[in-house]
Protein backbone atom coordinates (compact mmCIF):
# COMPACT_ATOMS: atom_id res chain seq x y z
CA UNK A 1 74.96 170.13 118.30
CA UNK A 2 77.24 172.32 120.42
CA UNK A 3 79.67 171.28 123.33
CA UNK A 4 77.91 173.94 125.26
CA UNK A 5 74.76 172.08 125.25
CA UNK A 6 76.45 169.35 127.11
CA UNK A 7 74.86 168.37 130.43
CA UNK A 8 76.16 165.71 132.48
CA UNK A 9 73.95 164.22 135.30
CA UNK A 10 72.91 161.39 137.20
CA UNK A 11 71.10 158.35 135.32
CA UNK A 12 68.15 157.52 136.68
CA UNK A 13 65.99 154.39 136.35
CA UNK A 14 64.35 155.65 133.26
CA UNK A 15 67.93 155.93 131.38
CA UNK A 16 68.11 152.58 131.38
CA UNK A 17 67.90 151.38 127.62
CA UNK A 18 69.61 154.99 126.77
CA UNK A 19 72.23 153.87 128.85
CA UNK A 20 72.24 150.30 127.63
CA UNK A 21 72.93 151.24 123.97
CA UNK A 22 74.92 153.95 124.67
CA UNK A 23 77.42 151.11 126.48
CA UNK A 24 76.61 148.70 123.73
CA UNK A 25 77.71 150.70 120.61
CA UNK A 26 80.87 152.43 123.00
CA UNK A 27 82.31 148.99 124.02
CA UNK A 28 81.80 147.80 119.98
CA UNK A 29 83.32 150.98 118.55
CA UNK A 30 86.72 150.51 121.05
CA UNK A 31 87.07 146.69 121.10
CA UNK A 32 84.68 145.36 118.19
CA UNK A 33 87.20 145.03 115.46
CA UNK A 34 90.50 143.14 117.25
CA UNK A 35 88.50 140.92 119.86
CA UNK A 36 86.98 137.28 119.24
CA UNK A 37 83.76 137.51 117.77
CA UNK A 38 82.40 135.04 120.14
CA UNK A 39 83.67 136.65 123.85
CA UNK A 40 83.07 140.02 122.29
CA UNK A 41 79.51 138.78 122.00
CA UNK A 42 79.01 137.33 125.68
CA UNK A 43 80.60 140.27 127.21
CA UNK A 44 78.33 142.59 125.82
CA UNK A 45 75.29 140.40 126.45
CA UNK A 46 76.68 140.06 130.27
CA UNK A 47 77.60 143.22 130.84
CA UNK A 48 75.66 146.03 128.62
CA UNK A 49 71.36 144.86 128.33
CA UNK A 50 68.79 147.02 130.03
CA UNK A 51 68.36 144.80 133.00
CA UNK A 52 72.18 145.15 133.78
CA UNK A 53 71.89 149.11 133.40
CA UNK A 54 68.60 149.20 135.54
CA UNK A 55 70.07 147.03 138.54
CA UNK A 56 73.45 149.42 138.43
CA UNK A 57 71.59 152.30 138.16
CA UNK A 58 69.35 151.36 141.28
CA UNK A 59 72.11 150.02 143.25
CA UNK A 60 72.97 152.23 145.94
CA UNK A 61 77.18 151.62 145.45
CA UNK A 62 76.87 152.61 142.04
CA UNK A 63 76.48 155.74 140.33
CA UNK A 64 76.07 156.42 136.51
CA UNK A 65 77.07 159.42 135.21
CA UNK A 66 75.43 160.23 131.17
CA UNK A 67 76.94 162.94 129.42
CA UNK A 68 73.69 164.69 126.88
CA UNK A 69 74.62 167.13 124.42
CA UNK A 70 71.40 168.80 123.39
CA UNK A 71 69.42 166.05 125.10
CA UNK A 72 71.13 163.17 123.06
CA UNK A 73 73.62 160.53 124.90
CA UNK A 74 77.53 161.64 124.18
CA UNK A 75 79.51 159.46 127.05
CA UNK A 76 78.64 157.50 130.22
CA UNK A 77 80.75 156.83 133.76
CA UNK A 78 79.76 154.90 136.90
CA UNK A 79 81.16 155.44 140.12
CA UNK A 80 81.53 152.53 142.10
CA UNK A 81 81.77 151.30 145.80
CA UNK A 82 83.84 148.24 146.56
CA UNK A 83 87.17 146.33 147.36
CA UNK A 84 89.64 147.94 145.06
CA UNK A 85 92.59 144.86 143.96
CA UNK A 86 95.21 144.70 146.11
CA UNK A 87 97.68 146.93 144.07
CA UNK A 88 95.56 149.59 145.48
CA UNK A 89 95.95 150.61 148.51
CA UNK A 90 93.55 152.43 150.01
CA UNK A 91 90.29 150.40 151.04
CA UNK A 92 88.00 153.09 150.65
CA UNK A 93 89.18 153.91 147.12
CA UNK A 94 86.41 154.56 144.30
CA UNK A 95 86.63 152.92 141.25
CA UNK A 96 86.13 155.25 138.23
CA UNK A 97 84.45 152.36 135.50
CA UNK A 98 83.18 152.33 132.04
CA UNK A 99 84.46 155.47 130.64
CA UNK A 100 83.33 156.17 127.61
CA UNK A 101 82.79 158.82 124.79
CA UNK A 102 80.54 158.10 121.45
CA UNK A 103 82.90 158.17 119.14
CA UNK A 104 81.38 161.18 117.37
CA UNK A 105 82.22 163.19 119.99
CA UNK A 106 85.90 162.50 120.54
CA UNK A 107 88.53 164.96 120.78
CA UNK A 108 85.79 167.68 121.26
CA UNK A 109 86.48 168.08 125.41
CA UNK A 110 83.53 165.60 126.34
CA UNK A 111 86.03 162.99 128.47
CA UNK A 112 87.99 165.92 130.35
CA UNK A 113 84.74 167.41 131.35
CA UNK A 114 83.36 163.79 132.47
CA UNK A 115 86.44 162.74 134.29
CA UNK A 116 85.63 166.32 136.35
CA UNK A 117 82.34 165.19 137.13
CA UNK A 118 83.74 161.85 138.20
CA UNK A 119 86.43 163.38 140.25
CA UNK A 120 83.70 165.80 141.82
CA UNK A 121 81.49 163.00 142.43
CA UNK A 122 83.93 161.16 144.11
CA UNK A 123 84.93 164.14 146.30
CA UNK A 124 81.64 164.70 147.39
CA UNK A 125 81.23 160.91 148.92
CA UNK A 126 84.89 161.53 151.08
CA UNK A 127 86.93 159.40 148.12
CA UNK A 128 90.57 160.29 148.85
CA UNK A 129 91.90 157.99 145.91
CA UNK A 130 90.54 157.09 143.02
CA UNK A 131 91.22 153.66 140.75
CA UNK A 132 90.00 152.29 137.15
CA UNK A 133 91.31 149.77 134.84
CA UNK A 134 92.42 149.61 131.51
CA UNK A 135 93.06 147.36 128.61
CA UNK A 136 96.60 147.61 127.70
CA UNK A 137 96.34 147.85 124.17
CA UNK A 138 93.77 151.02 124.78
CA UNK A 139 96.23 153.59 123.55
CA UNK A 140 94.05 156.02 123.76
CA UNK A 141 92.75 155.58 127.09
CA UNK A 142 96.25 155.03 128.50
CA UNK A 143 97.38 158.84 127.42
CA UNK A 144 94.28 160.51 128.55
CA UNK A 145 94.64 158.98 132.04
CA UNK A 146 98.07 159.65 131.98
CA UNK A 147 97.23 163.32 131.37
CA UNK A 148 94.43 162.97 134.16
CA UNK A 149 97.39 162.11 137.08
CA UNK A 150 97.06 158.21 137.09
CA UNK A 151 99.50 156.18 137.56
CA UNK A 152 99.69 152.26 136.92
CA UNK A 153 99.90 150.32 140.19
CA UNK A 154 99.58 146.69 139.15
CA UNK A 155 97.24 144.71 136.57
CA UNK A 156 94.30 142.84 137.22
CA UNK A 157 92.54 139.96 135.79
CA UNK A 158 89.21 140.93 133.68
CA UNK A 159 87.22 138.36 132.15
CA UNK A 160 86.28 139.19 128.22
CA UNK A 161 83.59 136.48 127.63
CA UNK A 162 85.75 133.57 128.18
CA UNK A 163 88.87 134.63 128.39
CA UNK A 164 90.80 136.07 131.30
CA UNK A 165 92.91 139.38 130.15
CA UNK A 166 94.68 141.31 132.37
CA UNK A 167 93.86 145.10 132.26
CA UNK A 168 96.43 147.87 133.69
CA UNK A 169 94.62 149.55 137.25
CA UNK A 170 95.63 153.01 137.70
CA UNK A 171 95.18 155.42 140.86
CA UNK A 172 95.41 159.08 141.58
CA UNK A 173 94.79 161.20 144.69
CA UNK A 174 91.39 163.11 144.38
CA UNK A 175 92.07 166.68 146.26
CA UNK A 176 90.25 167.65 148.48
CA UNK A 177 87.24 170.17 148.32
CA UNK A 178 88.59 173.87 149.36
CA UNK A 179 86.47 174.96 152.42
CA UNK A 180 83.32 172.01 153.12
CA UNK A 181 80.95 171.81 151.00
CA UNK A 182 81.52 172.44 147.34
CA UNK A 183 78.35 172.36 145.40
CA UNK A 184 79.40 169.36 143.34
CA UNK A 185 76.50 167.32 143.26
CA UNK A 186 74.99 166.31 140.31
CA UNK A 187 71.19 166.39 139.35
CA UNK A 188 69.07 163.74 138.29
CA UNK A 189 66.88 164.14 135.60
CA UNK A 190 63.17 164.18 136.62
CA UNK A 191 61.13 161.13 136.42
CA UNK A 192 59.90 160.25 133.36
């Protein structure tokens, strides 16, 4: 499978397991091996089943981004509507949330193309700032937003199945679209 196959659109209803395992196995592959067996196990029960992904996918504050190359799932985003923490401070900020790449296809320009069609997405809705957070041991993570433009504004308290962590939030300015409208919306896949 080539990077040029790679589409990136909106999730739809449908997506929903797709999505589901696709945030299942991601979450496992980054945190699996140095987390608690047992809060690894409620988070990802909380957070990643197919009921979770349909309600997100159908809410209207949320939108989830998959990343296909050649039709199969590579990497997934949601956009989100909400109060940003405090550190941030612009109320109508969008938070950028579960970013993640398979792990097959890292290091082969899959993120940097999916952090465009976040930015874009969050352009297109009148976003002047942009936030996520981030575990601070994520290494990884940390230097690819750094090469993005964030910068870390304060922590804030995440809970990991039982325990409270405190993940790094990072901002940066989206610019804005030259002229008015831009083109960047995204399609959704037809119903299936």
């Amino acid at each position: 499978m080539e990077l040029e196959q790679l589409a990136i659109r909106r999730a739809v209803p449908a997506d929903a397991p797709v999505v589901a395992e696709l945030a299942r196995r991601t979450f496992m592959d980054a945190f699996g091996a140095g987390s608690d067996p047992h809060d690894l196990a409620l988070h990802v029960a909380r957070a990643y089943g197919v009921p979770q992904q349909s309600a997100e996918i159908a809410h209207p504050g949320i939108t989830t981004l998959l990343a296909e190359v050649a039709g199969h799932p590579a990497a997934y985003t949601q956009i989100r509507r909400g109060q940003p923490p405090q550190c941030v401070r612009d109320d109508d900020a969008v938070e950028i949330a579960r970013f993640y790449v398979d792990q097959a296809w890292h290091g082969r320009g899959i993120a940097q193309r999916l952090m465009n069609a976040a930015l874009a997405h969050a352009r297109a809705t009148g976003a002047r700032t942009v936030w996520l957070m981030v575990y601070e041991h994520n290494h990884r993570a940390l230097a690819f937003y750094a090469r993005q433009g964030f910068r870390e504004t304060g922590r804030h308290g995440f809970l990991f199945g039982n325990t409270l962590e405190l993940d790094r939030v990072l901002v940066r300015e989206v610019e804005p679209a030259p002229g008015a409208a831009t083109g960047d919306r995204l399609p959704s896949a037809p119903d299936r």
